[in-house]
PDB file of N, CA and C in Angstrom:
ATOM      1  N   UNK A   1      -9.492  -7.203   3.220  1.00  0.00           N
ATOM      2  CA  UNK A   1      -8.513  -8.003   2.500  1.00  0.00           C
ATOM      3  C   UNK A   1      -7.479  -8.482   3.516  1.00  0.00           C
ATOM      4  N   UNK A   2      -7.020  -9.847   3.385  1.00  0.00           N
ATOM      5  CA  UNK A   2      -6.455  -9.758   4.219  1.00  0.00           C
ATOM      6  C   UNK A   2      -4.757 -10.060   3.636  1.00  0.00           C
ATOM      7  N   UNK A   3      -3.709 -10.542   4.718  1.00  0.00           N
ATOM      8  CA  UNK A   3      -2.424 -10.279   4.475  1.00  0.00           C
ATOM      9  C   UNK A   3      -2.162 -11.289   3.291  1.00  0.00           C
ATOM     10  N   UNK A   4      -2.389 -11.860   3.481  1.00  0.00           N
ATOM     11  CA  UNK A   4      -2.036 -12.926   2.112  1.00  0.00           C
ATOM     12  C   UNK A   4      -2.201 -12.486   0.551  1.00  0.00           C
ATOM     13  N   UNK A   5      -3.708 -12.046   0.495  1.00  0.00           N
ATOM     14  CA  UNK A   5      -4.546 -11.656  -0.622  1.00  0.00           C
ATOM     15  C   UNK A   5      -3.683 -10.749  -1.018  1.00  0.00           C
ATOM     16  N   UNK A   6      -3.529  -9.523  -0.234  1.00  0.00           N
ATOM     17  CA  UNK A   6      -2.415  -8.213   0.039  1.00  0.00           C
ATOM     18  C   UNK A   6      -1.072  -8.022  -0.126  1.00  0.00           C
ATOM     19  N   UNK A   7      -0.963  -8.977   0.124  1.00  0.00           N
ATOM     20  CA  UNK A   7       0.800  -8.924  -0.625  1.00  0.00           C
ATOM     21  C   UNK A   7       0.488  -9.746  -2.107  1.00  0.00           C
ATOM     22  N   UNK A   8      -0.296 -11.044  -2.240  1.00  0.00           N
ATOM     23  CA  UNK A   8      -0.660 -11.655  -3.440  1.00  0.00           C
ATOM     24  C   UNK A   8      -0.761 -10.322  -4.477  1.00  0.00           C
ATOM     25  N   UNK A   9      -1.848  -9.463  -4.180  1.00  0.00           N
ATOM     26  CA  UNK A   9      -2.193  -8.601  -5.495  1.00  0.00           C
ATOM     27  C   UNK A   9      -1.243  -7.297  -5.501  1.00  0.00           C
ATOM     28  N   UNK A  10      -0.690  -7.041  -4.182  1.00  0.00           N
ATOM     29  CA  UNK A  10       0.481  -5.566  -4.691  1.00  0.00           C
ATOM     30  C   UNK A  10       1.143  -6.225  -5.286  1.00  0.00           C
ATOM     31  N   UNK A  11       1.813  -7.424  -5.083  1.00  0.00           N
ATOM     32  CA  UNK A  11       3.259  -7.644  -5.640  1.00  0.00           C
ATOM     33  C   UNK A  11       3.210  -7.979  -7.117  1.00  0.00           C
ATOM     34  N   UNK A  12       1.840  -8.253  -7.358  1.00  0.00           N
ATOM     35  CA  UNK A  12       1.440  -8.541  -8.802  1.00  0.00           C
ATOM     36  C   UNK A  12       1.557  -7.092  -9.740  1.00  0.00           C
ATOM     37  N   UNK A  13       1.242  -6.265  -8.875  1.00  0.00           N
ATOM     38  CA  UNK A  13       0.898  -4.879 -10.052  1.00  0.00           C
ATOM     39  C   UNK A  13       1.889  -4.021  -9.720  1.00  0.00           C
ATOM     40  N   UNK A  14       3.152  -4.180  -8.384  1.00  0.00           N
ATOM     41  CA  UNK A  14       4.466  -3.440  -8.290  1.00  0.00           C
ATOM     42  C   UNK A  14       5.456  -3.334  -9.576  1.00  0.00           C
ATOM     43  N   UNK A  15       5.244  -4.426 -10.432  1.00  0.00           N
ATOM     44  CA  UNK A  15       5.846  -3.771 -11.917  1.00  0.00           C
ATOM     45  C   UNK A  15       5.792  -2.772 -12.413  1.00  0.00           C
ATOM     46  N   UNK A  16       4.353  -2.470 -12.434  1.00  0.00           N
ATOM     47  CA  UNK A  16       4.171  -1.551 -13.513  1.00  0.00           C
ATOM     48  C   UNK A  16       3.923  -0.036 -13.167  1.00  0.00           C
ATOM     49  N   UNK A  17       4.691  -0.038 -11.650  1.00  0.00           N
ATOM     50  CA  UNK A  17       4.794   1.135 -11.378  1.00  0.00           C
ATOM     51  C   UNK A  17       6.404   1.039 -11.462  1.00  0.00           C
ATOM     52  N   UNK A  18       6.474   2.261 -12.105  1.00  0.00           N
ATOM     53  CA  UNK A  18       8.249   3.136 -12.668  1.00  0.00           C
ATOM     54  C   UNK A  18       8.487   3.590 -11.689  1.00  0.00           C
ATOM     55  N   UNK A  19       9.954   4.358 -10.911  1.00  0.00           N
ATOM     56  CA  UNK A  19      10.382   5.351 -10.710  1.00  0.00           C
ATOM     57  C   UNK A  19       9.717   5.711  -9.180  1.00  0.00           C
ATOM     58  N   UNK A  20       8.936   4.593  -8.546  1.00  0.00           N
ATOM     59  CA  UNK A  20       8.457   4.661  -7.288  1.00  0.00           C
ATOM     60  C   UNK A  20       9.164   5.487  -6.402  1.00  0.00           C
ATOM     61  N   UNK A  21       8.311   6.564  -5.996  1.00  0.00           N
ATOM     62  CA  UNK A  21       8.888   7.569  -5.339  1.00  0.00           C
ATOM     63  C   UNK A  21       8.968   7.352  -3.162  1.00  0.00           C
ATOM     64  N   UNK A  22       8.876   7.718  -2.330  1.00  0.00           N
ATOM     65  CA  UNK A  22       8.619   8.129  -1.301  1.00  0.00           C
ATOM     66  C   UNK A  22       9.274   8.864  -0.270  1.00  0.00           C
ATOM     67  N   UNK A  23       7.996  10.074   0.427  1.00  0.00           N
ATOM     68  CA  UNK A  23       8.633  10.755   0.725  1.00  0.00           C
ATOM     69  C   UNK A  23       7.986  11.117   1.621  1.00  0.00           C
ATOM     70  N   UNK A  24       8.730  11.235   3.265  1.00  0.00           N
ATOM     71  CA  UNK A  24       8.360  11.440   4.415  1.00  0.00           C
ATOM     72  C   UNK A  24       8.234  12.573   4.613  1.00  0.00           C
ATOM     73  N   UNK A  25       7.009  13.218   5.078  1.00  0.00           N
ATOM     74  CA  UNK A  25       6.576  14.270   5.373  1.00  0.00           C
ATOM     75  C   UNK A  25       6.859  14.936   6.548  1.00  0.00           C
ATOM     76  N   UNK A  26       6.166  14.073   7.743  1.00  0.00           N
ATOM     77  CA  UNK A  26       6.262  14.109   9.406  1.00  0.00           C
ATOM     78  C   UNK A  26       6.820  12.949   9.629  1.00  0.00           C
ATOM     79  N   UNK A  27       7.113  12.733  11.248  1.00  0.00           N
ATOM     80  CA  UNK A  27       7.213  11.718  12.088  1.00  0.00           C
ATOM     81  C   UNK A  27       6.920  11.754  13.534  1.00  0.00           C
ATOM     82  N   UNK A  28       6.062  11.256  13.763  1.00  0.00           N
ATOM     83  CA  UNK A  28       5.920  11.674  15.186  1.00  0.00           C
ATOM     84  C   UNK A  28       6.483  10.223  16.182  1.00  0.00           C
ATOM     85  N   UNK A  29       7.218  10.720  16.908  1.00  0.00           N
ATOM     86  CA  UNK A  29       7.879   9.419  17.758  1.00  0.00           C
ATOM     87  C   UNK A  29       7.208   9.590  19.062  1.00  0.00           C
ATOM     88  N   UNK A  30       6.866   8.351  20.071  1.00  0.00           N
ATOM     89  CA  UNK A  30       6.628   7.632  21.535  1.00  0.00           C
ATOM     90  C   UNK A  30       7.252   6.813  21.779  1.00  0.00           C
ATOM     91  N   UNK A  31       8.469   7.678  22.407  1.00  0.00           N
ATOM     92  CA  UNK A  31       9.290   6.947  22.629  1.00  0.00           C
ATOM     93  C   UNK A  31       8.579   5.966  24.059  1.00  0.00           C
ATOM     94  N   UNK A  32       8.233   6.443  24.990  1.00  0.00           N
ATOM     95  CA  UNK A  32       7.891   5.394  26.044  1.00  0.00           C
ATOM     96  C   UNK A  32       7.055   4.794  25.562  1.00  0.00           C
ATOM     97  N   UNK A  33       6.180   4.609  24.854  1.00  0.00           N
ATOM     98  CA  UNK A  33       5.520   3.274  23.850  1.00  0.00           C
ATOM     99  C   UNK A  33       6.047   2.554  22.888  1.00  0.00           C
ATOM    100  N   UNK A  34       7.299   3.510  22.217  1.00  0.00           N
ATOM    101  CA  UNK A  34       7.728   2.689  21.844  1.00  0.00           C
ATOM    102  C   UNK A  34       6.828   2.334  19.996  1.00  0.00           C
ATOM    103  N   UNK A  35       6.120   3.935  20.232  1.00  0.00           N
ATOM    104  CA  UNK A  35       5.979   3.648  19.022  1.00  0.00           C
ATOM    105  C   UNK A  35       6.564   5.085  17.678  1.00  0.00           C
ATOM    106  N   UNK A  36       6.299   5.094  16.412  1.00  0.00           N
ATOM    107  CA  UNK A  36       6.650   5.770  15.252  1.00  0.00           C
ATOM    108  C   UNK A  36       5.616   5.599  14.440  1.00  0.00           C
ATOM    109  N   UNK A  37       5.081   6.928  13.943  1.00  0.00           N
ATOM    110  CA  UNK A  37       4.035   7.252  13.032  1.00  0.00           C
ATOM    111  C   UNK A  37       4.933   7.851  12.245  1.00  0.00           C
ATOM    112  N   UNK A  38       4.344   7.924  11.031  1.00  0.00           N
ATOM    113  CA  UNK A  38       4.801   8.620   9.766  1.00  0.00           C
ATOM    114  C   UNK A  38       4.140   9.410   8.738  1.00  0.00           C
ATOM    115  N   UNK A  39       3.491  10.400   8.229  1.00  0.00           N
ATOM    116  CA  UNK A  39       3.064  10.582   6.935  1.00  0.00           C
ATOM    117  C   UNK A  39       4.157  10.699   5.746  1.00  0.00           C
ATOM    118  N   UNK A  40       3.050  10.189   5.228  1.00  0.00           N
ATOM    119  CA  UNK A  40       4.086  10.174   3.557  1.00  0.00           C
ATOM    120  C   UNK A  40       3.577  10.166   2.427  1.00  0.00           C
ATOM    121  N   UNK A  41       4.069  10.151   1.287  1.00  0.00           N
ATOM    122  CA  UNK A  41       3.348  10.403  -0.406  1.00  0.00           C
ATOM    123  C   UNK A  41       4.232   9.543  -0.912  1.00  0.00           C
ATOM    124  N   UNK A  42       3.571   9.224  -1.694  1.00  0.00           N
ATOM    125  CA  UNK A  42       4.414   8.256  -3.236  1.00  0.00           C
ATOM    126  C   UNK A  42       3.915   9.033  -4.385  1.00  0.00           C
ATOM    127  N   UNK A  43       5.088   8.991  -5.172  1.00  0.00           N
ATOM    128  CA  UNK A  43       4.414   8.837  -6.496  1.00  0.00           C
ATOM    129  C   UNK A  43       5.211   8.437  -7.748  1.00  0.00           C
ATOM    130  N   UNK A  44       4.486   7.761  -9.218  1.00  0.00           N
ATOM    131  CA  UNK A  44       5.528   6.606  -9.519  1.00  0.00           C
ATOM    132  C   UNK A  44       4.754   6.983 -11.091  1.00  0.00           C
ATOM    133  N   UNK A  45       5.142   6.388 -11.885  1.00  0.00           N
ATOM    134  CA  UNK A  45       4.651   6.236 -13.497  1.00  0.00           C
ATOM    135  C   UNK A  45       3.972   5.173 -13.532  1.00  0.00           C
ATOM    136  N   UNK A  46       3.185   5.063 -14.135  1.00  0.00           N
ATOM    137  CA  UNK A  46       2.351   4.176 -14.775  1.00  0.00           C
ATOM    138  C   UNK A  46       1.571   4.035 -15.719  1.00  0.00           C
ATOM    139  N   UNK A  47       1.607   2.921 -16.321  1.00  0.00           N
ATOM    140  CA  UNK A  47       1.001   2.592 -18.067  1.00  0.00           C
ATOM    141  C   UNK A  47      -0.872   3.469 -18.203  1.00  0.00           C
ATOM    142  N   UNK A  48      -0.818   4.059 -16.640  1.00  0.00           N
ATOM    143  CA  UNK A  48      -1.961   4.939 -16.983  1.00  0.00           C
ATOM    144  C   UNK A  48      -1.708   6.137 -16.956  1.00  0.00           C
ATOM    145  N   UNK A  49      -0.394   6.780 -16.285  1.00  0.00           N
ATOM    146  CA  UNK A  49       0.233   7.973 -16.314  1.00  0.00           C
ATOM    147  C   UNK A  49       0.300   8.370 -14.977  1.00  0.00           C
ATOM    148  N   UNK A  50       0.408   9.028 -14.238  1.00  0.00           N
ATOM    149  CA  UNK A  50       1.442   9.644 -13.358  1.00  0.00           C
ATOM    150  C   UNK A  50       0.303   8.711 -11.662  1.00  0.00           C
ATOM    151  N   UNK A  51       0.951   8.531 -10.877  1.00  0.00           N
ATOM    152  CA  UNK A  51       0.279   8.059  -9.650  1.00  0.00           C
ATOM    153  C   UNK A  51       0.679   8.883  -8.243  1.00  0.00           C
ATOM    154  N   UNK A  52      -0.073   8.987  -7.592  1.00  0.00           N
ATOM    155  CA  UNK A  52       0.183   9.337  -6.038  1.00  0.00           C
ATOM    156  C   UNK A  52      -0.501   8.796  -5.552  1.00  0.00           C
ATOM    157  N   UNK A  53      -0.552   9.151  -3.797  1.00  0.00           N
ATOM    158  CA  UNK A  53      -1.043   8.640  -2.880  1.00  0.00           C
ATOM    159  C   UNK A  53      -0.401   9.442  -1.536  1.00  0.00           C
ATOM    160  N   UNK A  54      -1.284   9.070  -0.435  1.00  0.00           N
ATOM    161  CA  UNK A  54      -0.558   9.740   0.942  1.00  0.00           C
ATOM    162  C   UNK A  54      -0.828   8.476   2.240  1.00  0.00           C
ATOM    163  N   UNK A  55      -0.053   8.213   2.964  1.00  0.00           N
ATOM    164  CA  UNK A  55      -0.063   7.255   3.236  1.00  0.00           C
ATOM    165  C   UNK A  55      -0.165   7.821   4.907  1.00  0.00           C
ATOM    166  N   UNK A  56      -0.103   6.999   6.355  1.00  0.00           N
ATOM    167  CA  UNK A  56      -0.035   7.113   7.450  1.00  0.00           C
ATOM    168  C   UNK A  56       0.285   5.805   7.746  1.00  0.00           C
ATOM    169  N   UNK A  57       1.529   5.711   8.562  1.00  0.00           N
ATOM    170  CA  UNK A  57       2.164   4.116   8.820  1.00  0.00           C
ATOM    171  C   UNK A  57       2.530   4.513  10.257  1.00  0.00           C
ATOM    172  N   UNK A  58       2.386   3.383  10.716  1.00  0.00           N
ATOM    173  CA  UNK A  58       2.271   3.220  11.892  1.00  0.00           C
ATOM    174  C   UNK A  58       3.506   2.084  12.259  1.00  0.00           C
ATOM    175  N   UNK A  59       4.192   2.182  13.101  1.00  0.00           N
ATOM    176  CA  UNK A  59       5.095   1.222  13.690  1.00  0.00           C
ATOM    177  C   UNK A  59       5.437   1.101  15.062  1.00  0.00           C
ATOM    178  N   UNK A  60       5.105  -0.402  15.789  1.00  0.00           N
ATOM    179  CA  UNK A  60       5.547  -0.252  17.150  1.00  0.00           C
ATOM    180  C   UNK A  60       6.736  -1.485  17.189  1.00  0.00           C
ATOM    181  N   UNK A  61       7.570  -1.141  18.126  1.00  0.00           N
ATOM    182  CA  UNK A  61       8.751  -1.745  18.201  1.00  0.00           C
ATOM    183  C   UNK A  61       8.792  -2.356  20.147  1.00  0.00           C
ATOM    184  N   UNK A  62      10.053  -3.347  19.490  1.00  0.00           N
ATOM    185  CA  UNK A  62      10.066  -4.263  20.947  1.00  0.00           C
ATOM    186  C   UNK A  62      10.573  -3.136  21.923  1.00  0.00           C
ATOM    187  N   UNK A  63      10.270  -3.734  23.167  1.00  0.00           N
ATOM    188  CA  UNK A  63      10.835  -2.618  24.647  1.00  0.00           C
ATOM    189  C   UNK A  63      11.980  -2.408  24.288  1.00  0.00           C
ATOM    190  N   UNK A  64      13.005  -2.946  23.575  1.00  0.00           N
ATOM    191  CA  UNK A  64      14.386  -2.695  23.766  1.00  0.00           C
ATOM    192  C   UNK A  64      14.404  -1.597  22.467  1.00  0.00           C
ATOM    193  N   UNK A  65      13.232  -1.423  21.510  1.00  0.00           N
ATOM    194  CA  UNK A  65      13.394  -0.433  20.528  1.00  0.00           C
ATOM    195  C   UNK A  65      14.192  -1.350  19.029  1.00  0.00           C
ATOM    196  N   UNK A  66      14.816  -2.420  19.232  1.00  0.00           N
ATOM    197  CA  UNK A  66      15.155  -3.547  18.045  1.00  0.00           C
ATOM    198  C   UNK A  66      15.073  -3.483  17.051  1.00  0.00           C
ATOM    199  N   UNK A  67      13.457  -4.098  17.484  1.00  0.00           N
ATOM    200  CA  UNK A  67      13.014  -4.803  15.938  1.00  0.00           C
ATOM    201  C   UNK A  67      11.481  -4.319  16.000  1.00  0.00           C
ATOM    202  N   UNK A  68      10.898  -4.163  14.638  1.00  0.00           N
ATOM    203  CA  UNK A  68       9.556  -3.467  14.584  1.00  0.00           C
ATOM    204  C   UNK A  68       8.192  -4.828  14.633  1.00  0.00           C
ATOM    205  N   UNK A  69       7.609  -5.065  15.372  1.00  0.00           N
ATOM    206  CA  UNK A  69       6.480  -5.964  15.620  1.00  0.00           C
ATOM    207  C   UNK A  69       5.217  -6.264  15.082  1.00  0.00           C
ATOM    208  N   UNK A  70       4.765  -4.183  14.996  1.00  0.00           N
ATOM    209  CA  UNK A  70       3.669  -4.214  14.313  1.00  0.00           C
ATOM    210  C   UNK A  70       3.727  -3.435  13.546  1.00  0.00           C
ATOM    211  N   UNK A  71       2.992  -3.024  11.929  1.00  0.00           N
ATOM    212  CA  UNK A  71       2.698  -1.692  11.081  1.00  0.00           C
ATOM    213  C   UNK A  71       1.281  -2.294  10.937  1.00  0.00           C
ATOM    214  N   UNK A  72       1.062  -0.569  11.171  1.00  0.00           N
ATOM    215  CA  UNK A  72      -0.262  -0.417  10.118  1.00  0.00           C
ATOM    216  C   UNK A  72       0.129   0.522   9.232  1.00  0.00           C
ATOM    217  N   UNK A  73      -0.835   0.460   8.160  1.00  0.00           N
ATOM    218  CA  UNK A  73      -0.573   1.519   6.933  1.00  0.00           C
ATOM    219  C   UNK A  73      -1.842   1.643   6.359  1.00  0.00           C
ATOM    220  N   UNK A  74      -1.774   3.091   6.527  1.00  0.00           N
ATOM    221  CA  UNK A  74      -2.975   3.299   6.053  1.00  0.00           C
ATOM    222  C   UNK A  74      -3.076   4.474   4.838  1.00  0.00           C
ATOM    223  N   UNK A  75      -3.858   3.895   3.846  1.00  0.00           N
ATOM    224  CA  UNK A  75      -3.687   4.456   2.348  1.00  0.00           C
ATOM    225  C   UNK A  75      -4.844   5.620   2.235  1.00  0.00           C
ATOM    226  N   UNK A  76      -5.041   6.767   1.344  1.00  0.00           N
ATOM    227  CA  UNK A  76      -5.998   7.263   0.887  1.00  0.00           C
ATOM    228  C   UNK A  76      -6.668   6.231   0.167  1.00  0.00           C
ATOM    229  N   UNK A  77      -8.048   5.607   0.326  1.00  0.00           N
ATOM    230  CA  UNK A  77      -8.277   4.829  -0.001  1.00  0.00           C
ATOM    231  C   UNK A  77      -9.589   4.821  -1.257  1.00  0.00           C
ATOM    232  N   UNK A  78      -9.939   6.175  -0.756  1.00  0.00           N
ATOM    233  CA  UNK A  78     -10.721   6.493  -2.357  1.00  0.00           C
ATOM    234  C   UNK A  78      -9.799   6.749  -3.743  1.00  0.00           C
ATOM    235  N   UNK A  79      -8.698   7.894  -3.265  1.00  0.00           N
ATOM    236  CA  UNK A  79      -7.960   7.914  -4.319  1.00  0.00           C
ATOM    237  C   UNK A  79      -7.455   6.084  -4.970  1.00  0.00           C
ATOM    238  N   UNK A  80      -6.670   5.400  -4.208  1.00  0.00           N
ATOM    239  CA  UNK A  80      -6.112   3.991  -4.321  1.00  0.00           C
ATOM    240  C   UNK A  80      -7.653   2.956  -5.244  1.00  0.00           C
ATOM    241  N   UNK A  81      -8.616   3.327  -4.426  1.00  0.00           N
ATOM    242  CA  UNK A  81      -9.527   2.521  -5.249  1.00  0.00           C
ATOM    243  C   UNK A  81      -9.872   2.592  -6.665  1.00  0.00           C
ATOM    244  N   UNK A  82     -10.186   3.987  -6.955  1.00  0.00           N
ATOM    245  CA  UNK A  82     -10.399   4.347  -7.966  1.00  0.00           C
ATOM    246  C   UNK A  82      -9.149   4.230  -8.950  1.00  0.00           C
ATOM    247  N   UNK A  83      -8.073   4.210  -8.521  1.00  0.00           N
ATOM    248  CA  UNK A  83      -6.954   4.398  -9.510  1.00  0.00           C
ATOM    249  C   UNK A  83      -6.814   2.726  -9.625  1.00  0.00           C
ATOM    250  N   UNK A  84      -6.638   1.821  -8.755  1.00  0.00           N
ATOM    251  CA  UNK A  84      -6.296   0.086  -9.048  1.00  0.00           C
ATOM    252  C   UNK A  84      -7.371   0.052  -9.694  1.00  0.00           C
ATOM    253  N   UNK A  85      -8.706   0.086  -9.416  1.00  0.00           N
ATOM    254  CA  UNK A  85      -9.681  -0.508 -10.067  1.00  0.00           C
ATOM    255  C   UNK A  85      -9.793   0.381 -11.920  1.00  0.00           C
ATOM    256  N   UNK A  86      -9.224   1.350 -12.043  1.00  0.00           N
ATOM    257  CA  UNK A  86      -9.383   1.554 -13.457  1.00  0.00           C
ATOM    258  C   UNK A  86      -7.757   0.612 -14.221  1.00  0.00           C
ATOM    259  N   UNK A  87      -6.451   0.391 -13.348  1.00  0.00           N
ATOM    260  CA  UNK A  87      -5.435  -0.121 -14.107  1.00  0.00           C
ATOM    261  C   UNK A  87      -6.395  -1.531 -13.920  1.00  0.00           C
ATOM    262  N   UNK A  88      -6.871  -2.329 -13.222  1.00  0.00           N
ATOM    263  CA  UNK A  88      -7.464  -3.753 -13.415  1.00  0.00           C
ATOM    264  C   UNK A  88      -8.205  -3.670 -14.407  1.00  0.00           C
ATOM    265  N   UNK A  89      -9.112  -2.531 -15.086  1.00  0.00           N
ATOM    266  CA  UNK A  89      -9.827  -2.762 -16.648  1.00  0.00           C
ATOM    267  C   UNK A  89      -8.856  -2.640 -17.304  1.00  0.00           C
ATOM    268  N   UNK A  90      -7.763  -1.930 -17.130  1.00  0.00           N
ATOM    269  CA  UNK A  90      -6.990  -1.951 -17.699  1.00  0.00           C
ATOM    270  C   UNK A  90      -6.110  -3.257 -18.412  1.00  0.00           C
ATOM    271  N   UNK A  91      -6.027  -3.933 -17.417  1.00  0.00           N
ATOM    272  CA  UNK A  91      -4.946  -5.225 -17.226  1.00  0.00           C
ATOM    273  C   UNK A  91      -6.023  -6.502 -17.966  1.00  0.00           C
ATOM    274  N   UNK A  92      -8.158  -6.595 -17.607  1.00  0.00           N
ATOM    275  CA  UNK A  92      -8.296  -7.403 -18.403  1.00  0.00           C
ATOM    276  C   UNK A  92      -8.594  -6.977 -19.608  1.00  0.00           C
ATOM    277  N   UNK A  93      -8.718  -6.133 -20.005  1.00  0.00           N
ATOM    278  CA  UNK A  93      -8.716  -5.559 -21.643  1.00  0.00           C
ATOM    279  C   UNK A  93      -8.284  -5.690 -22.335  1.00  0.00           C
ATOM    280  N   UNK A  94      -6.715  -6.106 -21.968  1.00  0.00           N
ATOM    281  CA  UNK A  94      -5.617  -6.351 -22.794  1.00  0.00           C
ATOM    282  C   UNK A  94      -4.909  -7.931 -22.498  1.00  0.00           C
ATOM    283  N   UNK A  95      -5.966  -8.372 -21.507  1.00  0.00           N
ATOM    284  CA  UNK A  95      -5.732  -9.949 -21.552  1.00  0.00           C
ATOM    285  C   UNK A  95      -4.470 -10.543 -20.292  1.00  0.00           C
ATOM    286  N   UNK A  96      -4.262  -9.464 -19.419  1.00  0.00           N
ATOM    287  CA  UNK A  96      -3.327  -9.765 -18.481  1.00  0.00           C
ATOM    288  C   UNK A  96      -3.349  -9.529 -16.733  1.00  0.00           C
ATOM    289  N   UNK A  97      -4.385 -10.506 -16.427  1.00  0.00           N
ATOM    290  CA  UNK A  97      -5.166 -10.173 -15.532  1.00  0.00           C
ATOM    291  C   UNK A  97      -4.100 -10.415 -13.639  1.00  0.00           C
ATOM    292  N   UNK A  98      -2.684 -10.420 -14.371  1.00  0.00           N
ATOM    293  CA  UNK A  98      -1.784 -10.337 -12.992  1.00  0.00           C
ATOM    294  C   UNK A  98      -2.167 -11.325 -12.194  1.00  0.00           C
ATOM    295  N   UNK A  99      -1.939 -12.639 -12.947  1.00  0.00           N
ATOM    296  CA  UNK A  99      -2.518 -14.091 -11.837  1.00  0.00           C
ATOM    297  C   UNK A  99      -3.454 -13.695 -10.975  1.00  0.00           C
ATOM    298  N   UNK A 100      -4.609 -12.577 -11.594  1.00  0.00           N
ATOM    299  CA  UNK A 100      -5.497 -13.242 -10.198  1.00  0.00           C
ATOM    300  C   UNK A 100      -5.472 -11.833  -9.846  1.00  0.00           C
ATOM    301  N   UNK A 101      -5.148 -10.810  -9.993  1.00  0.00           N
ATOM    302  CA  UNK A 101      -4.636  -9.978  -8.656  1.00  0.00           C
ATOM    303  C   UNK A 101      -5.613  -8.711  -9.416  1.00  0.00           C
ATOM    304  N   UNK A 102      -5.956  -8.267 -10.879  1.00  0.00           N
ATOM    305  CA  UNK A 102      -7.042  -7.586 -11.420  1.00  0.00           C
ATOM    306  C   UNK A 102      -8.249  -8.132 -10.567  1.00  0.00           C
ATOM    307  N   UNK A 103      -8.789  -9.048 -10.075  1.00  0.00           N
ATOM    308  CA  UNK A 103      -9.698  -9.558  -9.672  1.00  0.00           C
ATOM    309  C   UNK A 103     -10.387  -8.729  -8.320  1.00  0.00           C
ATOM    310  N   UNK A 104      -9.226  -9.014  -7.776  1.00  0.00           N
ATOM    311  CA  UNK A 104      -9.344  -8.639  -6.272  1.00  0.00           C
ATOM    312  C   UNK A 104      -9.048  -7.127  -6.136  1.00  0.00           C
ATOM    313  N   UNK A 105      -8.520  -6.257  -7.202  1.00  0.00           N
ATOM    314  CA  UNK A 105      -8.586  -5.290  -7.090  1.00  0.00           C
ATOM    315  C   UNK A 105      -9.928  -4.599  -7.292  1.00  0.00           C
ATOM    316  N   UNK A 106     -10.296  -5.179  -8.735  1.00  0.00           N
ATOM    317  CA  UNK A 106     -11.906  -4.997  -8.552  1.00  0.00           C
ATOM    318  C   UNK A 106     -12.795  -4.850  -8.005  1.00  0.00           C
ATOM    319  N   UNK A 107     -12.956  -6.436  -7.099  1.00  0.00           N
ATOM    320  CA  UNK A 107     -14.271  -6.409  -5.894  1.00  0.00           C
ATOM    321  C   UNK A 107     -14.005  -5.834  -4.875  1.00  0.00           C
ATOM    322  N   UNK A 108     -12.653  -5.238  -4.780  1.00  0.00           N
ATOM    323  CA  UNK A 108     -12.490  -4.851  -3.057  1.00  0.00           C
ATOM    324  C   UNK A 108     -11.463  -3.593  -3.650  1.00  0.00           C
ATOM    325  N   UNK A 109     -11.697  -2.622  -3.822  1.00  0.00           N
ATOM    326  CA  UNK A 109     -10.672  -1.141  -3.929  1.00  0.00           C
ATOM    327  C   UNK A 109     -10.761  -0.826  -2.884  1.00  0.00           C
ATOM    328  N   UNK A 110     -11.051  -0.950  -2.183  1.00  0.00           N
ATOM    329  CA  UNK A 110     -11.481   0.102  -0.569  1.00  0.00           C
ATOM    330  C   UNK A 110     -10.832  -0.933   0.422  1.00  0.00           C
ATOM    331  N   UNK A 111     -10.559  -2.145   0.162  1.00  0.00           N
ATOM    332  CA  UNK A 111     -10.042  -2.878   1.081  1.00  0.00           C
ATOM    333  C   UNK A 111      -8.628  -2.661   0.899  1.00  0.00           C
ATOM    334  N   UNK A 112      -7.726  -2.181   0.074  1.00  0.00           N
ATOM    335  CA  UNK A 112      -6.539  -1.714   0.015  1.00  0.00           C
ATOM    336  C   UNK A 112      -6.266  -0.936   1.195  1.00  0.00           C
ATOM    337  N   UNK A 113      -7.395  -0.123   1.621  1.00  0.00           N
ATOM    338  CA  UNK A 113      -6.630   0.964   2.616  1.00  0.00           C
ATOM    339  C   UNK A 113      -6.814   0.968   3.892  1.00  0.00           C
ATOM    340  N   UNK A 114      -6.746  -1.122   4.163  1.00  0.00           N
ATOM    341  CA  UNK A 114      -7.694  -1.437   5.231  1.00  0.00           C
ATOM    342  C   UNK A 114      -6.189  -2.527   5.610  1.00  0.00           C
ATOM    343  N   UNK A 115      -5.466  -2.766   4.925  1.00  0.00           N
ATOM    344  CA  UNK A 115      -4.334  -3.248   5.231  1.00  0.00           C
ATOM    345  C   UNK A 115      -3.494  -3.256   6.697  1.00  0.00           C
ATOM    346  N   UNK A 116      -3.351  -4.565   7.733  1.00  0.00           N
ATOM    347  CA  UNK A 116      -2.259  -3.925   8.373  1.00  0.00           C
ATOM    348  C   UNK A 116      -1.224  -5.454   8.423  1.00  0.00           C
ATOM    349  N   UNK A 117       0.075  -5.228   8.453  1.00  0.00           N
ATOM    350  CA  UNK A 117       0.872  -6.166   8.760  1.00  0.00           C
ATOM    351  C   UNK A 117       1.339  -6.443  10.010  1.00  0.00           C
ATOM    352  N   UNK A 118       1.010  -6.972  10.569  1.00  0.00           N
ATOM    353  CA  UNK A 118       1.284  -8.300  11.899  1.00  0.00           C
ATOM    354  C   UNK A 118       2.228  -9.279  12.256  1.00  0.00           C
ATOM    355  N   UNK A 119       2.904  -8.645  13.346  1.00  0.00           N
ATOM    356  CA  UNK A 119       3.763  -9.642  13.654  1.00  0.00           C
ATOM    357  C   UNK A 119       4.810  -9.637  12.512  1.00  0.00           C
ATOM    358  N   UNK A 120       6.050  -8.949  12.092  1.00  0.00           N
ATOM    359  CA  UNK A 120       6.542  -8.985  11.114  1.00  0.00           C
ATOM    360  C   UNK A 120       8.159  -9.989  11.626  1.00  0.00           C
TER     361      UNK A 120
END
């Protein structure tokens, strides 16, 4: 999936998560690279009932340490699949298919946890 599609379909189904949680576990810093890893968990309400996830994000920053350049993020991606792809039956069942964004959750659950943002 790529960045477009990826922000297209989270930002579609970020409603209907409540009470969005997150919470940093570790951090491991390089500093002479210049980079920051993270683990972390979410977890939030939803019209299917309770959600988590564990995440690994990745961030590298300019030489001067600034501004952040690159993330990756990387999702549990069986859990994430299985849970979008049952709220997307969810969403066309009841006739509200999130412009588009039930769709792509569908054919691609596993591409959620394949996400990285570039050049930010």
């Amino acid at each position: 999936m790529d960045n477009a599609t990826y922000r297209a379909a989270f930002g579609a189904v970020m409603p209907l998560f409540r009470n969005f949680t997150v919470t940093v576990d570790d951090v491991f810093e390089d500093e002479a690279d210049n980079k920051v890893a993270m683990w972390v968990r979410s977890t939030a309400d939803t019209p299917l009932g309770p959600y988590q996830n564990e995440y690994v994000m990745m961030f590298n920053f300019t030489p001067d340490g600034s501004k952040i350049v690159r993330v990756r993020e990387f999702v549990d991606s069986a859990s994430s699949g299985k849970f979008f792809a049952r709220l997307a039956e969810m969403a066309e069942a009841e006739g509200n298919p999130w412009n588009g964004a039930a769709a792509v959750w569908k054919a691609s659950p596993s591409g959620i946890g394949k996400s990285s943002k570039e050049n930010l």
